[in-house]
PDB file of N, CA and C in Angstrom:
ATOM      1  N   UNK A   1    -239.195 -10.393  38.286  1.00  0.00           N
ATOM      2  CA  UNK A   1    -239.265  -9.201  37.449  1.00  0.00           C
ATOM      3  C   UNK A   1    -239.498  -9.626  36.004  1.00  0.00           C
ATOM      4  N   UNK A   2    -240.281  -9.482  35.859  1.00  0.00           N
ATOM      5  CA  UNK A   2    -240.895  -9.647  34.016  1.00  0.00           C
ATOM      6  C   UNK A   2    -240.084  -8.254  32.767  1.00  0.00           C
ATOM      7  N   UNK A   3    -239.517  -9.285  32.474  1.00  0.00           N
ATOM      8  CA  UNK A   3    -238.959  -7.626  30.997  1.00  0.00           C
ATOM      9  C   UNK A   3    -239.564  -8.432  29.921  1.00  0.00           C
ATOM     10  N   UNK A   4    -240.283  -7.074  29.398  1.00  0.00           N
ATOM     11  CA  UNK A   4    -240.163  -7.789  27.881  1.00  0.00           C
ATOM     12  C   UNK A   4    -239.268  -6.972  26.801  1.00  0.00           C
ATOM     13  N   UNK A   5    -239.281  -7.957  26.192  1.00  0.00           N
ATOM     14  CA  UNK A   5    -238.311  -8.601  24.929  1.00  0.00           C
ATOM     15  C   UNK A   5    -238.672  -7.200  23.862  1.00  0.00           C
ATOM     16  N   UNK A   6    -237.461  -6.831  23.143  1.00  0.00           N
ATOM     17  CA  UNK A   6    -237.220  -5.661  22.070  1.00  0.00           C
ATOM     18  C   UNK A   6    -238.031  -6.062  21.359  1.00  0.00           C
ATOM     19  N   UNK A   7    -238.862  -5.319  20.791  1.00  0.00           N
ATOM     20  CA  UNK A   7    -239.281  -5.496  19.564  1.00  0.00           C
ATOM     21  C   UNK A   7    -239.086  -4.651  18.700  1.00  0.00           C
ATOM     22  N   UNK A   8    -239.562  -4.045  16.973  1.00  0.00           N
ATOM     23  CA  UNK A   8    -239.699  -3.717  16.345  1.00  0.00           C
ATOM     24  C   UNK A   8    -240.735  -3.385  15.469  1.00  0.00           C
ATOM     25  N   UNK A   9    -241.336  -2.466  14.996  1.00  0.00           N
ATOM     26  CA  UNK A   9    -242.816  -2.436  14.705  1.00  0.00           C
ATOM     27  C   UNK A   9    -242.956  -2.648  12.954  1.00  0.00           C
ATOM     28  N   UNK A  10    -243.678  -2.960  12.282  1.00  0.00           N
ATOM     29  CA  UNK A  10    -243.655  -2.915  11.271  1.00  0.00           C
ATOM     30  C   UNK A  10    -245.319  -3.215  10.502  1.00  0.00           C
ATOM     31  N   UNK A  11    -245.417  -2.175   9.588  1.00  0.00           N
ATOM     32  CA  UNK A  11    -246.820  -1.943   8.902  1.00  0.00           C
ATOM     33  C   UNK A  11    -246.800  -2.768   7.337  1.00  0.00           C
ATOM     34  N   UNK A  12    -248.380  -3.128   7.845  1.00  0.00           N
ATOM     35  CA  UNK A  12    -248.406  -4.225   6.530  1.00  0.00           C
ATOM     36  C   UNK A  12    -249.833  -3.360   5.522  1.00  0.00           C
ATOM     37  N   UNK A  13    -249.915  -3.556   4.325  1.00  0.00           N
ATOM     38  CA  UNK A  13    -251.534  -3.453   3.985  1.00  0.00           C
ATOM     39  C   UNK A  13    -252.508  -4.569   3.753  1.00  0.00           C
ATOM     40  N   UNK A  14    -253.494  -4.172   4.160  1.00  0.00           N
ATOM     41  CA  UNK A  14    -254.496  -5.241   4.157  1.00  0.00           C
ATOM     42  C   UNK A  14    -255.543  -5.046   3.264  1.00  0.00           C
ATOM     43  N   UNK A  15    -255.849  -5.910   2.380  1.00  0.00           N
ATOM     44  CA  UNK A  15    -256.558  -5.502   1.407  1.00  0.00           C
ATOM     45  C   UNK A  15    -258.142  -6.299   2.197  1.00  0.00           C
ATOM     46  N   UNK A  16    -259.426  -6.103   2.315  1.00  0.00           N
ATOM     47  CA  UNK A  16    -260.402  -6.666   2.576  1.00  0.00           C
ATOM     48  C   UNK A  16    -261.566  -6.831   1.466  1.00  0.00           C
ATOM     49  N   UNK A  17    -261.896  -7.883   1.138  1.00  0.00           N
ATOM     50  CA  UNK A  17    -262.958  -7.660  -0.171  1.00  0.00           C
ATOM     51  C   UNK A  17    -264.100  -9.022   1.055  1.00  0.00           C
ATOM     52  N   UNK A  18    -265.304  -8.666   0.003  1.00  0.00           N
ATOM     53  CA  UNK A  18    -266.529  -9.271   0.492  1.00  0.00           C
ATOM     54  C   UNK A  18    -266.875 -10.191  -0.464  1.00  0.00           C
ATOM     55  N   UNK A  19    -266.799 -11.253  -0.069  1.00  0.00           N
ATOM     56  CA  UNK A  19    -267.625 -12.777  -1.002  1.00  0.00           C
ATOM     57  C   UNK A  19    -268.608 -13.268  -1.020  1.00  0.00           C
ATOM     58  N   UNK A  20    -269.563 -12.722  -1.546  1.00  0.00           N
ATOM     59  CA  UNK A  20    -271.029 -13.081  -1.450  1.00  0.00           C
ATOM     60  C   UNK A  20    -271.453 -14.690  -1.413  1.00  0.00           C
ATOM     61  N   UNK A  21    -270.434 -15.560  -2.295  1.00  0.00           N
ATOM     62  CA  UNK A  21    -270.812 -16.858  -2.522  1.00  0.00           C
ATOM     63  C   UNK A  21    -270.934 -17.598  -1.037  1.00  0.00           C
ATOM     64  N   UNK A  22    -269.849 -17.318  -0.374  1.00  0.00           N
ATOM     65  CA  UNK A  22    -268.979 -17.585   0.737  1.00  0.00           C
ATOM     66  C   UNK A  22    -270.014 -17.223   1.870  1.00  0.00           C
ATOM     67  N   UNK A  23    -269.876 -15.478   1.326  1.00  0.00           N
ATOM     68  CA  UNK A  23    -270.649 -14.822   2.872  1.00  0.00           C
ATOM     69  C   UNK A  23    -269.661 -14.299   3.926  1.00  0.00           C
ATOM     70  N   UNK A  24    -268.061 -14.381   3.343  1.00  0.00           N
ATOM     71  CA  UNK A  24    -267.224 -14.305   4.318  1.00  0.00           C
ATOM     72  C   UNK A  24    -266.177 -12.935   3.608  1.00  0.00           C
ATOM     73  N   UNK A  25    -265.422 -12.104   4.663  1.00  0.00           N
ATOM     74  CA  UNK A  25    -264.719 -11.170   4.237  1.00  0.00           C
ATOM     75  C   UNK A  25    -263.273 -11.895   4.120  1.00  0.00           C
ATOM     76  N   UNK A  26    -262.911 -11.395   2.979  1.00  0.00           N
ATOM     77  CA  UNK A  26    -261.427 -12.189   2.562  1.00  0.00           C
ATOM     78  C   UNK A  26    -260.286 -11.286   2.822  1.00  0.00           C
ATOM     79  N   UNK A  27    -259.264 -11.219   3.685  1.00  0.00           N
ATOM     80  CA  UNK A  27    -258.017 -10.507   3.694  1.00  0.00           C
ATOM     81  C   UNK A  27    -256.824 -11.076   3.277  1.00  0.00           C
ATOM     82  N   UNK A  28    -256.335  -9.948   2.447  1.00  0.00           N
ATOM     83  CA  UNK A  28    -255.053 -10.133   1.361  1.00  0.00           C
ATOM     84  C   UNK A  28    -254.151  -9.489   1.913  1.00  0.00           C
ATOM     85  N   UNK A  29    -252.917  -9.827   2.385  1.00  0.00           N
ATOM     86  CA  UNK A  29    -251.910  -9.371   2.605  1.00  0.00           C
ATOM     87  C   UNK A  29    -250.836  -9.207   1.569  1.00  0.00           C
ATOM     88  N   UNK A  30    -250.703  -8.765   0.414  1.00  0.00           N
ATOM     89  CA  UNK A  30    -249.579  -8.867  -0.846  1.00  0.00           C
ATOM     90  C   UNK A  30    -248.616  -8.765  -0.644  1.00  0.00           C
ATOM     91  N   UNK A  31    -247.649  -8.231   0.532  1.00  0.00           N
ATOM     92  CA  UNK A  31    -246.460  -8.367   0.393  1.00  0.00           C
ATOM     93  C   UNK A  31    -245.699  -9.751   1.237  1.00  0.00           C
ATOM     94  N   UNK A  32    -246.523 -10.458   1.809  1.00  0.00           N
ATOM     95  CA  UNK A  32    -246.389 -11.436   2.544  1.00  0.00           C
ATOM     96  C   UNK A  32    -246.849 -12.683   1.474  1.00  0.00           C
ATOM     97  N   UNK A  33    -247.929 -12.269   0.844  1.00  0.00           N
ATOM     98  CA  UNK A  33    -248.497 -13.626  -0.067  1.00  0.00           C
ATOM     99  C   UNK A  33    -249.294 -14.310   0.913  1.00  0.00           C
ATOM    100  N   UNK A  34    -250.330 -13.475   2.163  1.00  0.00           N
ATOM    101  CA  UNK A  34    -251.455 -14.055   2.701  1.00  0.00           C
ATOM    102  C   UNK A  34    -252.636 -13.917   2.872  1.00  0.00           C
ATOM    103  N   UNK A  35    -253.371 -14.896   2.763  1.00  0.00           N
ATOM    104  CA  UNK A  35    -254.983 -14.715   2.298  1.00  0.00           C
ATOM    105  C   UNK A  35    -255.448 -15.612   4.138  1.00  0.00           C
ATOM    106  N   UNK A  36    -256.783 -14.599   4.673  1.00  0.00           N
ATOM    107  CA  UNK A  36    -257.832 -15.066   5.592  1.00  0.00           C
ATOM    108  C   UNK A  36    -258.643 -14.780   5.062  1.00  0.00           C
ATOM    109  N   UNK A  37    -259.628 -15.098   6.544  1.00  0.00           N
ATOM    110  CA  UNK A  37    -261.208 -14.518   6.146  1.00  0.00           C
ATOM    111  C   UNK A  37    -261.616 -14.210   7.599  1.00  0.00           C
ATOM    112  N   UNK A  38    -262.609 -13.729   7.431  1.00  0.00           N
ATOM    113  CA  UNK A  38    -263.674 -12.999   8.437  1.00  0.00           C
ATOM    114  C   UNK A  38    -264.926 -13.251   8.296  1.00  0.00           C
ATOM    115  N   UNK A  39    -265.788 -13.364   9.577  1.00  0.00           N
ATOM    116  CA  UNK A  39    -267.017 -13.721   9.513  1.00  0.00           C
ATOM    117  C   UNK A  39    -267.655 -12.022   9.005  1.00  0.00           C
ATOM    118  N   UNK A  40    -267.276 -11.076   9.468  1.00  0.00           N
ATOM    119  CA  UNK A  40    -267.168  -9.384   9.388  1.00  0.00           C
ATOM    120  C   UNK A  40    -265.798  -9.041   8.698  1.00  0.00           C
ATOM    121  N   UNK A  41    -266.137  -7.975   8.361  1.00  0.00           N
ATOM    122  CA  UNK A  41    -264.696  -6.887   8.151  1.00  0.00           C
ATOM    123  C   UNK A  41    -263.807  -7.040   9.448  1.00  0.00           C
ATOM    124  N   UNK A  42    -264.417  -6.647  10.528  1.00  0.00           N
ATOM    125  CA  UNK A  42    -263.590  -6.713  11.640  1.00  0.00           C
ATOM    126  C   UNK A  42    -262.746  -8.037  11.899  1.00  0.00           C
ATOM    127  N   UNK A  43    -263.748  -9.081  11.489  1.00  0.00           N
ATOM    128  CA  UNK A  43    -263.187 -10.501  12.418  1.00  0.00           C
ATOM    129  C   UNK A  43    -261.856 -10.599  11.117  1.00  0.00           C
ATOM    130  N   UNK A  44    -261.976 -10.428   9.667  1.00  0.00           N
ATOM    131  CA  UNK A  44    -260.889 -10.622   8.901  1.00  0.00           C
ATOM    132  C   UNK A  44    -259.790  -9.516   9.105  1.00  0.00           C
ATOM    133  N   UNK A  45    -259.983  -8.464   9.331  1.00  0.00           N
ATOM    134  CA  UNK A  45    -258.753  -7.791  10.105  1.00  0.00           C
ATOM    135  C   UNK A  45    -258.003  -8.168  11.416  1.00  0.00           C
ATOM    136  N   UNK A  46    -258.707  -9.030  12.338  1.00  0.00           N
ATOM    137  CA  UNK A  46    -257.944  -9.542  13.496  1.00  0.00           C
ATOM    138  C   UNK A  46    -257.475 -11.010  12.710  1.00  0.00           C
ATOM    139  N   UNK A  47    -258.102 -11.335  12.101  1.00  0.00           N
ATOM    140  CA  UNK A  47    -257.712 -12.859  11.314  1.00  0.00           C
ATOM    141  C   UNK A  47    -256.409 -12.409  10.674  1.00  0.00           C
ATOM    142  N   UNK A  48    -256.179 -11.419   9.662  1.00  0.00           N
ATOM    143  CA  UNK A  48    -255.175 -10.711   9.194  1.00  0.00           C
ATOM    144  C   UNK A  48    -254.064 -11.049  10.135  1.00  0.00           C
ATOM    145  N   UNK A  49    -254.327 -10.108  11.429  1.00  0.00           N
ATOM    146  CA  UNK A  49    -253.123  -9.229  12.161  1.00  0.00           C
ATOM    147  C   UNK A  49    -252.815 -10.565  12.974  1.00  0.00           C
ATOM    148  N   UNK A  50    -253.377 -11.884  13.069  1.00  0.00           N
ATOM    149  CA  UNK A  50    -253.106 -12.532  13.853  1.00  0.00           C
ATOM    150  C   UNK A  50    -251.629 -13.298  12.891  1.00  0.00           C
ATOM    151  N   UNK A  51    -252.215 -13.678  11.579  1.00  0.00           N
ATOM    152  CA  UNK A  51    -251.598 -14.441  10.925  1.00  0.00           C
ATOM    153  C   UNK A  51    -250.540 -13.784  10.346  1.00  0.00           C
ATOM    154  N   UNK A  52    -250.518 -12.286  10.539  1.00  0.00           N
ATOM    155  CA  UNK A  52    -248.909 -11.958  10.045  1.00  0.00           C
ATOM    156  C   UNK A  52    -248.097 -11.772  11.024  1.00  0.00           C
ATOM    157  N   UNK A  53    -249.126 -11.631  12.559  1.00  0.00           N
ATOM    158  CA  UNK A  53    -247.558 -11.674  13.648  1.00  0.00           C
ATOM    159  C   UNK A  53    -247.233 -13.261  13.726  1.00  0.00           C
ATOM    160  N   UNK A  54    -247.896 -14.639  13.412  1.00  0.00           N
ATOM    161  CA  UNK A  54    -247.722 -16.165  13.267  1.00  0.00           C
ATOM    162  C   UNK A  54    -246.840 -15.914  12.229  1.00  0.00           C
ATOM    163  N   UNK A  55    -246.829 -15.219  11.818  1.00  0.00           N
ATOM    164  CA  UNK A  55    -246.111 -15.611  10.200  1.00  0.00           C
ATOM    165  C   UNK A  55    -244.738 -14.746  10.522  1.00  0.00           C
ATOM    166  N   UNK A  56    -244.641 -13.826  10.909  1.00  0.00           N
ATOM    167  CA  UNK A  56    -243.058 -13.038  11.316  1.00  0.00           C
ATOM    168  C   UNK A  56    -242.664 -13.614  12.743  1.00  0.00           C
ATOM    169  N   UNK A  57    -243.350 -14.089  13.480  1.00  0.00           N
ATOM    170  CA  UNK A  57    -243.141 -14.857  14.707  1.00  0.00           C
ATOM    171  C   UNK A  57    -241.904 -15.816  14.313  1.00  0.00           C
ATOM    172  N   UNK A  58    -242.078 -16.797  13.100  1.00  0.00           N
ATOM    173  CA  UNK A  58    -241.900 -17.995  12.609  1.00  0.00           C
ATOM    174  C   UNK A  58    -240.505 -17.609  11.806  1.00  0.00           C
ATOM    175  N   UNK A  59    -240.798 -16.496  11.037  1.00  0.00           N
ATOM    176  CA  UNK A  59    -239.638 -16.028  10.395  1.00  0.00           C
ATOM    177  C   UNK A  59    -238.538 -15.928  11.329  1.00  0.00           C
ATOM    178  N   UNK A  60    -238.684 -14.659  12.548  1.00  0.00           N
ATOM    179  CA  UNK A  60    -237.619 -14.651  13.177  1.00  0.00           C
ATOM    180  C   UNK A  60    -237.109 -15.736  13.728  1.00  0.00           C
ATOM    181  N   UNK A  61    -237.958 -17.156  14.076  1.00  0.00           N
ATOM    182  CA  UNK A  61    -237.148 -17.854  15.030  1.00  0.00           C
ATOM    183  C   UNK A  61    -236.275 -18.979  13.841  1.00  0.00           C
ATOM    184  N   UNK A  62    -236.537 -18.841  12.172  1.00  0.00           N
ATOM    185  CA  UNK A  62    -235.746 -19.093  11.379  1.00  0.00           C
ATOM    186  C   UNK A  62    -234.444 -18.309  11.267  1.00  0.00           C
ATOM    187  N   UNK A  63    -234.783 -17.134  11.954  1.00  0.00           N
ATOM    188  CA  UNK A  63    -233.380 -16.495  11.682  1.00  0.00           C
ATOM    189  C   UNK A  63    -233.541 -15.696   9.965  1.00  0.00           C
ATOM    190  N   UNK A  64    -235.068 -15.907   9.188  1.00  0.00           N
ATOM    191  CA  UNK A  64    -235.550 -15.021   7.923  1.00  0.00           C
ATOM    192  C   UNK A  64    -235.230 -13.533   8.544  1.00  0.00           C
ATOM    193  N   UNK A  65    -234.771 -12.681   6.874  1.00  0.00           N
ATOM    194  CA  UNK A  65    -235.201 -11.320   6.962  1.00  0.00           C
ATOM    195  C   UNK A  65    -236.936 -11.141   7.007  1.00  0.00           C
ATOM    196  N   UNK A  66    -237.205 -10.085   7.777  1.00  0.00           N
ATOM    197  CA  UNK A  66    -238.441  -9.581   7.847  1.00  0.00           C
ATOM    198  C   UNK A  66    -238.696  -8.398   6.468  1.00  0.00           C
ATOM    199  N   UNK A  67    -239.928  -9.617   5.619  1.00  0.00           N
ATOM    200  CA  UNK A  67    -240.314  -8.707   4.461  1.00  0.00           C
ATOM    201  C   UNK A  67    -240.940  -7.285   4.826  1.00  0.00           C
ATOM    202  N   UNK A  68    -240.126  -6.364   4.411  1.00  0.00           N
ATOM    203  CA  UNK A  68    -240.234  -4.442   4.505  1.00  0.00           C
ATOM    204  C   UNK A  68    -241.189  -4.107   3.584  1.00  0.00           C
ATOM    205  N   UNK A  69    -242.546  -3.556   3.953  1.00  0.00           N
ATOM    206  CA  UNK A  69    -243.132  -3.115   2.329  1.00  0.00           C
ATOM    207  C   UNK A  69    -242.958  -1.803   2.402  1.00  0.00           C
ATOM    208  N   UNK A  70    -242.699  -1.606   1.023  1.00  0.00           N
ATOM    209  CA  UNK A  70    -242.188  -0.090  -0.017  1.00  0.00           C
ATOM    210  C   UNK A  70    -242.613   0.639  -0.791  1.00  0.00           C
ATOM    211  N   UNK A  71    -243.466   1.308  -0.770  1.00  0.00           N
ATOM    212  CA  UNK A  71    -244.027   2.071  -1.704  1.00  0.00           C
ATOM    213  C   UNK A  71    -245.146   1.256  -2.479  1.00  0.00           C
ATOM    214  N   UNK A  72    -245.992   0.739  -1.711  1.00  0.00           N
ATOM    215  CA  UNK A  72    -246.973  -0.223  -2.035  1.00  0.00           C
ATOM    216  C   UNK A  72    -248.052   0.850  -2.513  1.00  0.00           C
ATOM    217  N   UNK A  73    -248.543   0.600  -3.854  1.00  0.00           N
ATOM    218  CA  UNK A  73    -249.564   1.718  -4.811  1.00  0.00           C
ATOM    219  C   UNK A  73    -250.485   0.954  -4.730  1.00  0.00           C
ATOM    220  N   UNK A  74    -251.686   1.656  -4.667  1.00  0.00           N
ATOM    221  CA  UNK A  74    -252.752   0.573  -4.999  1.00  0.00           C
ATOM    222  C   UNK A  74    -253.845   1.752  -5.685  1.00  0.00           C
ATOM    223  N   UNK A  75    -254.298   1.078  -6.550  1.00  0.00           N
ATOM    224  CA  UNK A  75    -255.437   1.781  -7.342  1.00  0.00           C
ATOM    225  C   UNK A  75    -256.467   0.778  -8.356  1.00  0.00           C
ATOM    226  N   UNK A  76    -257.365   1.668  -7.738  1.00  0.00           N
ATOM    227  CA  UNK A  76    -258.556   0.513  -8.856  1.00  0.00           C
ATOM    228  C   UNK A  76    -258.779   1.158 -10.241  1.00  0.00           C
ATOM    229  N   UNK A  77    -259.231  -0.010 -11.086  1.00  0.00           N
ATOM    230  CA  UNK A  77    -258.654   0.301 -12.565  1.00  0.00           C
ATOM    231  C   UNK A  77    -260.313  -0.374 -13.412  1.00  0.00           C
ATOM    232  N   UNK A  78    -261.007   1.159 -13.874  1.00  0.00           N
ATOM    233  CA  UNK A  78    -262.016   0.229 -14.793  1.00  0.00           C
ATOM    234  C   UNK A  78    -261.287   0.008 -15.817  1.00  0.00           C
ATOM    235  N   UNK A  79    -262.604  -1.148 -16.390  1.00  0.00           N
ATOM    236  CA  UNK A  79    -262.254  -1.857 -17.606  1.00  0.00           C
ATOM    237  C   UNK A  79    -263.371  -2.129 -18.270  1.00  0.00           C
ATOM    238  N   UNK A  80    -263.494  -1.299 -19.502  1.00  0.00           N
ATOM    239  CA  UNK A  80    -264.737  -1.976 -20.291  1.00  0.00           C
ATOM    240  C   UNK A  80    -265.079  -3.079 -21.409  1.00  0.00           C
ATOM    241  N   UNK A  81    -265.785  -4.115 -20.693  1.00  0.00           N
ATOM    242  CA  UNK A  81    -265.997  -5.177 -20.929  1.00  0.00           C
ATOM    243  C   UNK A  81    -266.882  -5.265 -21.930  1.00  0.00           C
ATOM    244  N   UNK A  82    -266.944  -6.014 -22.800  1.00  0.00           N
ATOM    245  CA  UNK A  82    -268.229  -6.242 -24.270  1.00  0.00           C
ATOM    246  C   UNK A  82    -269.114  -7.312 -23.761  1.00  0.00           C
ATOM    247  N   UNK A  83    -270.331  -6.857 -24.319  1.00  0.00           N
ATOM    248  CA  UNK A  83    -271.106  -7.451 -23.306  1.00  0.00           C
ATOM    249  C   UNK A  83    -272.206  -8.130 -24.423  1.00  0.00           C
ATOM    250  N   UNK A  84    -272.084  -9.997 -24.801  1.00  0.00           N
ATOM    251  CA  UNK A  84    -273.287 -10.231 -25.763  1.00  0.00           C
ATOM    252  C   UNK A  84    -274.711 -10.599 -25.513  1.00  0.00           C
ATOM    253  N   UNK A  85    -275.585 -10.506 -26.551  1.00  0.00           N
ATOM    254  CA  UNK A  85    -276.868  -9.439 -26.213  1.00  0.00           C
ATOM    255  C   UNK A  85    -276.975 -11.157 -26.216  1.00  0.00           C
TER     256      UNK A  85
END
């Protein structure tokens, strides 16, 4: 008989930006402090989701609290730059 094991669910944000130099999609996790990449948007969102269940995997078997994110704001912010001729 197979049981599985309690878990607990918990939501992260993923920030995805595109690197032209690279060619590769970069995912930011900020409340964890983790950076992947992706060959696509897609492949850096499974790159993401892989490396934060590796990464809370690791925590729990330290016996770490699991970082909770809280009221995480995000907004983009222009800025005008001077520009010489």
């Amino acid at each position: 008989m197979n049981v599985k094991p309690a878990t607990s669910r918990y939501r992260y944000t993923v920030l995805v930006d595109y690197e032209p130099d690279s060619d590769l999609y970069v995912a930011y996790i900020p409340v964890l402090g983790l950076v992947t990449q992706g060959d696509t948007v897609e492949h850096a969102y499974e790159m993401a989701q892989e490396i934060i269940e590796l990464t809370l995997e690791s925590a729990v078997e330290d016996g770490e609290e699991l970082p909770v994110e809280r009221n995480l704001t995000i907004r983009q912010i222009d800025v005008d730059v001077p520009v010489t001729v």
